[in-house]
Structures are given as structure tokens and as C-alpha cells.
N, C-alpha and C. Protein backbone atom coordinates (compact mmCIF):
# COMPACT_ATOMS: atom_id res chain seq x y z
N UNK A 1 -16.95 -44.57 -80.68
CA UNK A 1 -18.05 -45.31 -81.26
C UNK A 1 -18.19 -44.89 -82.73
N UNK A 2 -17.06 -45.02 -83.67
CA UNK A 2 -17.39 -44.71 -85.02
C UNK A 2 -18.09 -45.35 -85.60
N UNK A 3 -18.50 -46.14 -85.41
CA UNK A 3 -19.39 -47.15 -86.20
C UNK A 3 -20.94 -46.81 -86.12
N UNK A 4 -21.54 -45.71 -85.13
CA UNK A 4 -23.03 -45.15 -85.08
C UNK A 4 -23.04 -43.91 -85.55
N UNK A 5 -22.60 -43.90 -87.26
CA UNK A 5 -22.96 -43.49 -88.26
C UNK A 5 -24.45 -42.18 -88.21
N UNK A 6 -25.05 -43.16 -87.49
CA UNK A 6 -27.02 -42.24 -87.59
C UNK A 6 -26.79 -41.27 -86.25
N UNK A 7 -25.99 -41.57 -85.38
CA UNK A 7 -26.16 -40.52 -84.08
C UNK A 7 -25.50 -39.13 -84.35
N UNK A 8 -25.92 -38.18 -84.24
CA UNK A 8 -25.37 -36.64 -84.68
C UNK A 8 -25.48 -36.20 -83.58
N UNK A 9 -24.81 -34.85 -83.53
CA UNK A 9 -25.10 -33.68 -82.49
C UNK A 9 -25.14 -32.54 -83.18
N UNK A 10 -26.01 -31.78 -83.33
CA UNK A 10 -25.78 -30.37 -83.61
C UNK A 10 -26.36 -28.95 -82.71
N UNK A 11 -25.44 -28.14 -82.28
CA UNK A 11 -26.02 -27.20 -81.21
C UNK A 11 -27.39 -26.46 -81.63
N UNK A 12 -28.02 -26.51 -82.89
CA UNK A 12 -29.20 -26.09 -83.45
C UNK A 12 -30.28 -26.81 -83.13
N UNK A 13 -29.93 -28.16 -82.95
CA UNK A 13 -31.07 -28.91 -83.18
C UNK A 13 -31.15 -29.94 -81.62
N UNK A 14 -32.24 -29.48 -81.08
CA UNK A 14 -32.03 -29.86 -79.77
C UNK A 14 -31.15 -29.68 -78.98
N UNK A 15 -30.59 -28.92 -79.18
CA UNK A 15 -29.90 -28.29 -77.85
C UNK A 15 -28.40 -28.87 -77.68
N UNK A 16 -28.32 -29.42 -79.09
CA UNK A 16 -26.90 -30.19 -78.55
C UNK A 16 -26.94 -31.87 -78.68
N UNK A 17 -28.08 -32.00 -77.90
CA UNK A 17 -27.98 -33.90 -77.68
C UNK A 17 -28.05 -34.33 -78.83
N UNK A 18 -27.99 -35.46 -78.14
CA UNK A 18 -27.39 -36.75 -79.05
C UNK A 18 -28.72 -36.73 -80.42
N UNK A 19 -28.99 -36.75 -81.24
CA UNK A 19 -30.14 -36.96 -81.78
C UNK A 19 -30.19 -38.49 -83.42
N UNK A 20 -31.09 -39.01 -83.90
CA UNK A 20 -31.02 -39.78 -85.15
C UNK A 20 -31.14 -38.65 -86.43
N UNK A 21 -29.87 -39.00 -87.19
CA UNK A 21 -29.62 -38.47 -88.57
C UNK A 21 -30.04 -36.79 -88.72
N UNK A 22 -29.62 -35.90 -87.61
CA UNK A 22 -29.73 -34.25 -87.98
C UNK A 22 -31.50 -33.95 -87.66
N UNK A 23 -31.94 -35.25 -87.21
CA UNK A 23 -34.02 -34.72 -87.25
C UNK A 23 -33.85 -34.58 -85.73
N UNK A 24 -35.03 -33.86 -85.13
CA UNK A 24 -35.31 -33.90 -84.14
C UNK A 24 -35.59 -34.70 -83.12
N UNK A 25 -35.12 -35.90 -83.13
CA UNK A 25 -35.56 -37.48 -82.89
C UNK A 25 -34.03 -37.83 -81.84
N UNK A 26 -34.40 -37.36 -79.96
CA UNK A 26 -33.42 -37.39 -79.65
C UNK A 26 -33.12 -38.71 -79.34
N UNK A 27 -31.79 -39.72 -78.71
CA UNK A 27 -31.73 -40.86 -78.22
C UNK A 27 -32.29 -40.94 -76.79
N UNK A 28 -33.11 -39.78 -76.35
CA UNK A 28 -33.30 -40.33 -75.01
C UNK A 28 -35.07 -40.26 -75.18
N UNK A 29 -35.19 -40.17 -76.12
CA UNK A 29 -36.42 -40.15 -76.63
C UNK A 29 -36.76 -42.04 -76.63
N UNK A 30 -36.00 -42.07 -77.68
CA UNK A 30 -36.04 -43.58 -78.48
C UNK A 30 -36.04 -44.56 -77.02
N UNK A 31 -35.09 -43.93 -76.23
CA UNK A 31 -34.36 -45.06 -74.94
C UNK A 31 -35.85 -45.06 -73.87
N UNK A 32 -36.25 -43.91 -73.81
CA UNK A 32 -37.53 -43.95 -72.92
C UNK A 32 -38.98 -44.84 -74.01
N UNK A 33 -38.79 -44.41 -74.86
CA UNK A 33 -40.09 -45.59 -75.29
C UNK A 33 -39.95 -46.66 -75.21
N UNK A 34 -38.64 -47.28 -75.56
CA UNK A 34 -38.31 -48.79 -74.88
C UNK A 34 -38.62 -49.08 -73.81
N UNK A 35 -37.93 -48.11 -72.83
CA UNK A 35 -38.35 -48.49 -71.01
C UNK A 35 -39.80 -48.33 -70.80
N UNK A 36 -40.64 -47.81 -71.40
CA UNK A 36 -42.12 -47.34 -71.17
C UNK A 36 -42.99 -48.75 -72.00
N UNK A 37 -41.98 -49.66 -71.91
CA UNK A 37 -42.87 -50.94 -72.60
C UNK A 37 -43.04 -51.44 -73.95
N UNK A 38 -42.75 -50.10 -74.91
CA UNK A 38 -42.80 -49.70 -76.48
C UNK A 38 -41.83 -50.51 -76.96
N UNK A 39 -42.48 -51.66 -77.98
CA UNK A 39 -41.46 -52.19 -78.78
C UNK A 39 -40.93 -51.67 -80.30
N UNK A 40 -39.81 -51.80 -80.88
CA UNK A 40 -39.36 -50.95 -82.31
C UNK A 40 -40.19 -51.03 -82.68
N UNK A 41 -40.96 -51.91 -83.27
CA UNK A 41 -42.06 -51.95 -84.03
C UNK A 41 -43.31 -50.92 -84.10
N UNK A 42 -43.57 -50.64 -82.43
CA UNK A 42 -44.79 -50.12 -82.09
C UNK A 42 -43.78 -48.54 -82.25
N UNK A 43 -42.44 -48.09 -82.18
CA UNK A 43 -41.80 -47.00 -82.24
C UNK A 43 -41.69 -46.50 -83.55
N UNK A 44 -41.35 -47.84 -84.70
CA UNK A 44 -41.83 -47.68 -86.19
C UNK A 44 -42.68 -46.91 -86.87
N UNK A 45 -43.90 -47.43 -86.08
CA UNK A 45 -44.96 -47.02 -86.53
C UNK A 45 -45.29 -45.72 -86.00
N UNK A 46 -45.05 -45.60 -84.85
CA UNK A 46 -45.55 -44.09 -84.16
C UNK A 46 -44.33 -42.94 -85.65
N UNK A 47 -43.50 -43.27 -85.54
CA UNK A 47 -42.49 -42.01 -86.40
C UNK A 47 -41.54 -43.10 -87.76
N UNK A 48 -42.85 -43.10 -89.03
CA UNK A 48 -42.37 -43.86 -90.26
C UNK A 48 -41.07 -43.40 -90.98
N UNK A 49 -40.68 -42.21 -90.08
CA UNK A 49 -39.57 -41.85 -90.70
C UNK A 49 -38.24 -42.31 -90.30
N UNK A 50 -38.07 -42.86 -89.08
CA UNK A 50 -37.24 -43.69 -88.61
C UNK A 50 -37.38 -45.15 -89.33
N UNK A 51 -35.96 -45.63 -88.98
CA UNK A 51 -35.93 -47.14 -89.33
C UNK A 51 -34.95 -48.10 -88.11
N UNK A 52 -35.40 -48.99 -88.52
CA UNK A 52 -34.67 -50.32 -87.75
C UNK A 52 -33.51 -49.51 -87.07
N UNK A 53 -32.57 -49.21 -87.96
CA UNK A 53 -31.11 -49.54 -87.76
C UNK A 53 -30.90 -47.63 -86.61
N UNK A 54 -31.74 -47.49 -87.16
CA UNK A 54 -31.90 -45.54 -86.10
C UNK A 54 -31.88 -46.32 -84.52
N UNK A 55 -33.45 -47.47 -84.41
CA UNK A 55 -32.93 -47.74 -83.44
C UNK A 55 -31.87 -48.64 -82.32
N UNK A 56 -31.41 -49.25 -83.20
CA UNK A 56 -30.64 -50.38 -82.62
C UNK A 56 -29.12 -49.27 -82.45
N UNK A 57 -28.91 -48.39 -83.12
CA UNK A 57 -27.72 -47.65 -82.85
C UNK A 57 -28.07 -46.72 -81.23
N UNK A 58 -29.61 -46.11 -81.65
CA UNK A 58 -29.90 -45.30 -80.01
C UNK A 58 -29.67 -46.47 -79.06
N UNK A 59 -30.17 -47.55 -79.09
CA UNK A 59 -29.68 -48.18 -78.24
C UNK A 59 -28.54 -48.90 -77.61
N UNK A 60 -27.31 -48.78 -78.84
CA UNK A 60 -25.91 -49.33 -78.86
C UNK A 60 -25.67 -47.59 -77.85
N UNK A 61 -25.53 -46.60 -78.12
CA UNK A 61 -25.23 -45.26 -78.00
C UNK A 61 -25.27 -45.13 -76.66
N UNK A 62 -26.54 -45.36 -76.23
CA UNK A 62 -27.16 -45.38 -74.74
C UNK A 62 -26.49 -46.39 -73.79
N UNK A 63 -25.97 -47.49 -74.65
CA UNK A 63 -25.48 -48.72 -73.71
C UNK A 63 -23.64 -48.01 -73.37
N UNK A 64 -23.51 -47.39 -74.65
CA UNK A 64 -21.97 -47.24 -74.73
C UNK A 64 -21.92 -46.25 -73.24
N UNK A 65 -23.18 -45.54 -73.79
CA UNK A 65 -22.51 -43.91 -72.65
C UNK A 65 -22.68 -44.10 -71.15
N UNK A 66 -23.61 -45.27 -70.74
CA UNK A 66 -23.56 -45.48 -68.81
C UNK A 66 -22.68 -46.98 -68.96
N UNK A 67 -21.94 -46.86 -69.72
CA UNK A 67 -20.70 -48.15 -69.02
C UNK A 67 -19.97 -47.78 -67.97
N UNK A 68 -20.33 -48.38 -67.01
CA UNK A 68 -19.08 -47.80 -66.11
C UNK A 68 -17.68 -48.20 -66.03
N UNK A 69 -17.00 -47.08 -65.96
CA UNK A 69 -15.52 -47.00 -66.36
C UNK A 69 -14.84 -46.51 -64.75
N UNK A 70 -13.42 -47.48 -64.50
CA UNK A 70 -13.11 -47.12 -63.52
C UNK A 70 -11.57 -45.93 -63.87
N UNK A 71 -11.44 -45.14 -62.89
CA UNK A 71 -10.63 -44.11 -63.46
C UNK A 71 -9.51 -43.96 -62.14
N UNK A 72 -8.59 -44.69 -62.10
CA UNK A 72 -7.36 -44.60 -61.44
C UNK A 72 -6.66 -43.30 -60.64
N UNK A 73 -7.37 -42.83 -59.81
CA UNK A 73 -6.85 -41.35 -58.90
C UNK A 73 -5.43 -41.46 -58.87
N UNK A 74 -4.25 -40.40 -58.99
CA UNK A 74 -2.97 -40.44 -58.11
C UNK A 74 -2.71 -40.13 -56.95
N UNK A 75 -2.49 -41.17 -56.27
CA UNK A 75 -2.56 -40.92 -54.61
C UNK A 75 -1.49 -40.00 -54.15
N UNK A 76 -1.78 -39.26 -53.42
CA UNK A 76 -0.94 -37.61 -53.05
C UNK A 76 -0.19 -38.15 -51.56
């Protein structure tokens, strides 16, 4: 997923996860205010330091990582 530029990891900062641009602002943060009814807008406003594009990547990020992938066993 080279193209989500804003998603970082650093073992300092939250523990590792996935987080927006090095801040404390993890993607499972962003992904649960969506599911809890919260639209960007209303997520905007709660943290002005985020923008649009922070969240449309947590949510590309989140979609990428539960794709399910089938994985071919070698039969013994």
C-alpha cells in the first residue's frame, strides 16, 4: 500500500500501531468513530488537527488489512 503516505508506525508512539502522520491518532481510533455513527466531518471537528485525506487513507488502510486472502497449503 505505498500510496498511504499519512499511515506510520513507530514503536514509540503507540505501541507500534498503525497511527496518522507520527501523532498519536491511531487507525483504529478513526475506524471506530466511523462504526460508532461519527461522520468525517463530526471527526474533523472533534481533532482540527487531522484532515480529510488522514481519513480516507485510515479507512483505505483498514479496508486493505481484513481483505481476505486465500493461502494455498501443500498437501503432504
Amino acid at each position: 500500500m505505498e500510496h498511504l503516505d499519512r499511515i506510520t508506525w513507530n514503536p514509540q508512539v503507540m505501541g507500534g500501531k498503525a497511527c496518522i502522520r507520527g501523532m498519536r491518532v491511531t487507525i483504529g481510533m478513526i475506524v471506530g468513530q466511523i462504526a460508532e455513527g461519527h461522520s468525517i466531518e463530526d471527526i474533523l471537528d472533534a481533532y482540527p488537527y487531522l484532515e480529510r485525506e488522514d481519513i480516507l487513507q485510515a479507512l483505505q488502510y483498514a479496508a486493505w488489512r481484513v481483505q481476505e486472502r486465500e493461502v494455498q497449503l501443500a498437501e503432504v
